[in-house]
Structures are given as C-alpha cells and as structure tokens.
Protein backbone atom coordinates (compact mmCIF):
# COMPACT_ATOMS: atom_id res chain seq x y z
CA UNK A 1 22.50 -0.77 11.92
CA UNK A 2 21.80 -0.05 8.16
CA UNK A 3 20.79 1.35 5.66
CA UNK A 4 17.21 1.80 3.42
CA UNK A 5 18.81 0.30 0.65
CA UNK A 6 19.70 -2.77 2.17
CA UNK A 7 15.49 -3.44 3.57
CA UNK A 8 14.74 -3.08 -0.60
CA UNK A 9 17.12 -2.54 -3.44
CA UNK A 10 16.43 -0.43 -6.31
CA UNK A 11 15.79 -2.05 -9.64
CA UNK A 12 16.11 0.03 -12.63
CA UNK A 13 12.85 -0.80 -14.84
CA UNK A 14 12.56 -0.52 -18.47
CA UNK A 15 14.85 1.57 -21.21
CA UNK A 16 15.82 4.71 -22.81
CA UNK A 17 14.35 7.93 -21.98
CA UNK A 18 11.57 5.78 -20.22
CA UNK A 19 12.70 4.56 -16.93
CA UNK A 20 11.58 4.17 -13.25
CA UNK A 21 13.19 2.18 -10.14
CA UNK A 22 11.27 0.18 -8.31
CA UNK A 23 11.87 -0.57 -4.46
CA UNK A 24 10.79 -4.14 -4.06
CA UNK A 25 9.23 -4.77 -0.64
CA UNK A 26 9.02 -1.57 0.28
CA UNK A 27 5.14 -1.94 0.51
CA UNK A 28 5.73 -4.35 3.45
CA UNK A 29 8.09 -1.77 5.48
CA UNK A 30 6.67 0.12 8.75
CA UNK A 31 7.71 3.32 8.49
CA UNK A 32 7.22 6.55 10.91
CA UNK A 33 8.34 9.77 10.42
CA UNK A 34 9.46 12.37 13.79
CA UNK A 35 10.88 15.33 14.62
CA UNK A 36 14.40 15.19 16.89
CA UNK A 37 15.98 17.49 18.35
CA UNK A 38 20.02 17.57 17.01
CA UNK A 39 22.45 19.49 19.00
CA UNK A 40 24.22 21.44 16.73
CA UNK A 41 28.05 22.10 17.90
CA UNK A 42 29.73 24.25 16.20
CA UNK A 43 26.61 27.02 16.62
CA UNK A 44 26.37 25.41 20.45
CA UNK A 45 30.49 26.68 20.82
CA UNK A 46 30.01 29.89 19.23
CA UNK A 47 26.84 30.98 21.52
CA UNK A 48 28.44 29.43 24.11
CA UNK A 49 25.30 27.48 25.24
CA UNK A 50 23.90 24.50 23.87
CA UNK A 51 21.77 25.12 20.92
CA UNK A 52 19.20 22.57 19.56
CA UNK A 53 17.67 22.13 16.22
CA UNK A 54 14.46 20.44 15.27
CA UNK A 55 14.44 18.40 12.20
CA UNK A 56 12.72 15.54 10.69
CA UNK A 57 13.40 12.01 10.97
CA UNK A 58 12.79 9.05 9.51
CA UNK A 59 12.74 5.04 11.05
CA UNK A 60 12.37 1.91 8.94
CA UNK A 61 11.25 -1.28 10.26
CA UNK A 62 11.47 -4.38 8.43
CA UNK A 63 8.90 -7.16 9.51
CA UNK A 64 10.02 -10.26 11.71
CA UNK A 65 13.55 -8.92 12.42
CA UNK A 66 14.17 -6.40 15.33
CA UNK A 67 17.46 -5.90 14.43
CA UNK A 68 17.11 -4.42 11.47
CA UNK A 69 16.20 -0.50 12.13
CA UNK A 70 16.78 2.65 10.61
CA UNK A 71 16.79 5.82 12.12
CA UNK A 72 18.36 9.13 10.49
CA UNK A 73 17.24 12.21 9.86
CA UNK A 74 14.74 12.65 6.50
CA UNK A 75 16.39 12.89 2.69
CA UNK A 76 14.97 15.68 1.03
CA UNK A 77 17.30 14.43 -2.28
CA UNK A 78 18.00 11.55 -4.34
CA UNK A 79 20.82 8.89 -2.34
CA UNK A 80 22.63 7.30 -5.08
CA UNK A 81 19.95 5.22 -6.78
CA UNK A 82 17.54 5.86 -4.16
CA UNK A 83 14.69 8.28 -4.43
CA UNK A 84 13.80 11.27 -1.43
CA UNK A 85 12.12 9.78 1.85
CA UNK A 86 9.80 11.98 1.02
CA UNK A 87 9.00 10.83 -2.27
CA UNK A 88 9.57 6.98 -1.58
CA UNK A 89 6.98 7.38 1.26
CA UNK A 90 5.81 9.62 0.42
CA UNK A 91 1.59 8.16 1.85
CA UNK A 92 3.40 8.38 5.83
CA UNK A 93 5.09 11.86 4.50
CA UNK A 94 1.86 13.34 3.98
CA UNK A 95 0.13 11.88 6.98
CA UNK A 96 3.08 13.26 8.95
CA UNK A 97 2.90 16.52 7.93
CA UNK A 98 -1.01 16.31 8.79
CA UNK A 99 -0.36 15.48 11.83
CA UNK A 100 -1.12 11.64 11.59
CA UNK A 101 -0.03 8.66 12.70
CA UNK A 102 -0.37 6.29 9.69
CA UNK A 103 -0.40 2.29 10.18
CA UNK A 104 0.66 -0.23 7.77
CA UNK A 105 -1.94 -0.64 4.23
CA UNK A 106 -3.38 -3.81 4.21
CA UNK A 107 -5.12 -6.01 6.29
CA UNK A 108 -4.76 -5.67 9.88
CA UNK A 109 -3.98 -9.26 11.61
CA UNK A 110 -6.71 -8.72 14.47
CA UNK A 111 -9.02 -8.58 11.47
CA UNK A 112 -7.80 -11.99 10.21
CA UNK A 113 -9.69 -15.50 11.71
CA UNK A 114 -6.75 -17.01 11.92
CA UNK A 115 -5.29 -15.02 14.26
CA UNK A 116 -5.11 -15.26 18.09
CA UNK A 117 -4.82 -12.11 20.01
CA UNK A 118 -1.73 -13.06 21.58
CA UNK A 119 -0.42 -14.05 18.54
CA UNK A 120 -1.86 -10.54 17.08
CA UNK A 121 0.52 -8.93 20.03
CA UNK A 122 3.77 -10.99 19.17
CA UNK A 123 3.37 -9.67 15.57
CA UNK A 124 3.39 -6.41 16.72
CA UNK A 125 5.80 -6.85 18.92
CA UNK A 126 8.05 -7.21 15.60
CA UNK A 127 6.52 -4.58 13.26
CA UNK A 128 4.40 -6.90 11.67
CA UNK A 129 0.93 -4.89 12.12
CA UNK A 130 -1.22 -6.21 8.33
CA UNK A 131 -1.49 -9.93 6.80
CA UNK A 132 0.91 -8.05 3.72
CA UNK A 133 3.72 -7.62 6.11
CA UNK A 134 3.36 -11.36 7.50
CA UNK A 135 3.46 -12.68 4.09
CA UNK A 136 6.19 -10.10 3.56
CA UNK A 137 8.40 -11.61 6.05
CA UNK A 138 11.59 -13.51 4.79
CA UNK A 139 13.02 -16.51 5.12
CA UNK A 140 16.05 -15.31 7.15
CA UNK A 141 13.58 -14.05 10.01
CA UNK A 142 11.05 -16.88 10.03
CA UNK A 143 13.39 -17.96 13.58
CA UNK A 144 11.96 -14.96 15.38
CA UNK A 145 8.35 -15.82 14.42
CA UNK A 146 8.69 -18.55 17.11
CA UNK A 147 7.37 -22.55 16.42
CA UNK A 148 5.48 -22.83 13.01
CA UNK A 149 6.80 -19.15 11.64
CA UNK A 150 6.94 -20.47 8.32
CA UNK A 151 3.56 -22.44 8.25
CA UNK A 152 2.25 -18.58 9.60
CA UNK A 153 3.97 -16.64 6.69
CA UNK A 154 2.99 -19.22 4.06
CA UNK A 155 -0.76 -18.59 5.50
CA UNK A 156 -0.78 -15.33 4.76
CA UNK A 157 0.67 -15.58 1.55
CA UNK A 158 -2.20 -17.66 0.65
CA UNK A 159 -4.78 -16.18 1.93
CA UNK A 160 -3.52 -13.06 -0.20
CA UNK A 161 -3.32 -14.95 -3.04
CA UNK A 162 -7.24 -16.23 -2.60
CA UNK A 163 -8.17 -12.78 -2.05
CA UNK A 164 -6.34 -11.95 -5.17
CA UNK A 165 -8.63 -14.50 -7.06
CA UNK A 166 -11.94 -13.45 -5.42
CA UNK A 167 -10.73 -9.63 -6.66
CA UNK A 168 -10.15 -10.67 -10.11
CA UNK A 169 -13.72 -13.22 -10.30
CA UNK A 170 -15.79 -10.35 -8.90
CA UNK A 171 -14.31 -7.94 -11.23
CA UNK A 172 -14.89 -10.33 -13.80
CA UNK A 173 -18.74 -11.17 -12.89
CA UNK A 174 -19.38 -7.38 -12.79
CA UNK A 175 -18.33 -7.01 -15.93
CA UNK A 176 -20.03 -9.79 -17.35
CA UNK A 177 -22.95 -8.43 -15.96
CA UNK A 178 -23.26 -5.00 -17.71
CA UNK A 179 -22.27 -6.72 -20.74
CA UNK A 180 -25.63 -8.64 -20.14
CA UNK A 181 -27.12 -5.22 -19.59
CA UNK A 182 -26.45 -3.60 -22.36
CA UNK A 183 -27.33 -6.70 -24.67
CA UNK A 184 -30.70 -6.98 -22.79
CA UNK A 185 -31.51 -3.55 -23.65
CA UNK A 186 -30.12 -3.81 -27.65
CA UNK A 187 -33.00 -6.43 -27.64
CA UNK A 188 -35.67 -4.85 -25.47
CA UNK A 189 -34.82 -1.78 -28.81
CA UNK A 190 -35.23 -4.11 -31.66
CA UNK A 191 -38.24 -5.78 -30.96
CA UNK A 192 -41.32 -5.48 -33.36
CA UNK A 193 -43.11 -4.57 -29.60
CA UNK A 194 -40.87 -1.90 -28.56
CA UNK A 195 -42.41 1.87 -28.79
CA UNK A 196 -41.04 3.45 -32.02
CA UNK A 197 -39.20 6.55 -31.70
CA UNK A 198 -40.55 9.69 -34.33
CA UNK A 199 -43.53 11.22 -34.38
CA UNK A 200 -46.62 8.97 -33.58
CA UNK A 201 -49.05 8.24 -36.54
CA UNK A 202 -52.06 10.47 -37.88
CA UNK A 203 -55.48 9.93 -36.80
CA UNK A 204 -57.68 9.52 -39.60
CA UNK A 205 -60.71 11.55 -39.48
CA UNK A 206 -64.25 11.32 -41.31
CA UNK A 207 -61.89 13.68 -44.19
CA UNK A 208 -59.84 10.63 -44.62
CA UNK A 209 -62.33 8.24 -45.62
C-alpha cells in the first residue's frame, strides 16, 4: 500500500508571493470517489451496539501496476505539500457529488485503430482505460503490459505527439485563414470600384445647367 504522494510528487513552481505545485502525472491517474461505511468504536461501546458512519472515500489507481492502490477516506485539507482530494480532483469530485461515474479524459483505447479488443480488455484490466494513460505508463510497469509493453506505450506516446502537431497546424491554418479574411476585405474597401460610404451625389436638374 501507499500513499498519493508517492503515484505524483508535488513540485513547487515558480517564486515569491507567486507560487503553485504541480502534481506531475496526475492527469494519467484513475481515480473514483465512494462512500464507506466506518464503524466507529468508541460511539459503537458507548451505545452498546455497533454504530456505522458513512463517509467519503477516495481510490487511486496508477496505470499498468495493480499493486499500486490507494484507498482512504477523502482529505477535505491540505497533507503536507499536497493539496485537498477534493481540490486535486477535483473534475471526479464534482461528478461524484452529481451522482456520476466519471472515466478517464482522453482518448478511450477502443476508439484507437490500433487496438484489439482483447487487448482493449487487458488494459482495463490494469486501469489503463484512454491512449493518455497508456502513454502514461512507466517504465517500471511495462512487465505487466505482457510481450511488446514498451513498443505499446511508445505507440501511444506517438500517436499523442502527432495529434499534438495536427492540433497546433490546424490552429495555425485557421488562423492564417482569417488573417486572409480580413486582408481580402481591406482590399475589397479600397478599391476605386467599391461603393463609397456618405451621402450619394446630387442629381443635376434642368436648374443646374
């Protein structure tokens, strides 16, 4: 067993009165919040009867390693360095207390071509549920991704990174393109054909001549 911490340490980002901790991987963590029932003792010995509470809990999953598991009840406060469960995740905190079950963000590997579904299965099998979470995966639990784990994670991470690209060329054509827009129309203004704005001319009349 252990701790949050341990799945994504804290680091401490920027100085002075301007600071904020970042949690690493945490992005590429399954996480689902519960309510338990806790026996409570000393209340249990006083009624004489066993008395149950029901309180929130938390469990933390890390991708490609059963073994590594958390399950405790829900921090409401700051840890040490680390920030409220609530606050931390806080997207499956909300969902929670809507009454939703909320998967991992990302892309889901039965959406990915390069998936099998019983290799889509496996995955889930160990909390890996998106393509972020495979590429997530480190190199101390590539064993339990079974023949070619690494050539799988390194996949993903590519495919991610491609995406990435696309995203950023897209953005960039789009932009390029009302740039393009907006000088097309500056033009279409300034030509000697374009309608002038004001009031149109007089009409001359027999008067005139």
């Amino acid at each position: 067993m252990f701790d949050a911490p341990t799945l994504a340490e804290g680091q401490v980002i920027g100085n002075g009165d301007v600071r904020q901790v970042a949690y690493g991987n945490d992005a590429g963590l399954y996480v689902e919040f519960s309510y338990e029932d806790v026996y409570l003792e000393a209340k249990s010995q006083e009624e004489g009867r066993p008395i149950y509470e029901q309180r929130p809990f938390i469990s933390i999953y890390a991708p490609g390693d059963k073994t590594k598991k958390v399950v405790r009840e829900v921090r409401t406060q700051w840890f040490g360095d680390t920030p409220p469960d609530t606050e931390r995740f806080s997207r499956q905190w909300a969902a929670f207390q809507q009454g939703e079950k909320v998967m991992a963000t990302g892309l889901p590997l039965k959406e990915w071509p390069l998936m099998t579904s019983s290799q889509v299965k496996e995955l889930n099998g160990l909390n890996i549920y998106t393509v972020e979470q495979l590429a997530e995966v480190p190199d101390a639990s590539l064993d339990s991704l079974g023949h070619g784990g690494r050539a799988t994670r390194d996949k993903a991470k590519a495919h991610l990174a491609r995406m990435g690209e696309t995203a950023a060329t897209d953005k960039l054509a789009e932009q390029n393109a009302d740039l393009q827009r907006q000088l097309d129309e500056l033009r279409a203004s300034l030509s000697p054909d374009a309608p002038r704005r004001g009031r149109p001319p007089k009409e001359r009349t027999e008067e005139d001549v």
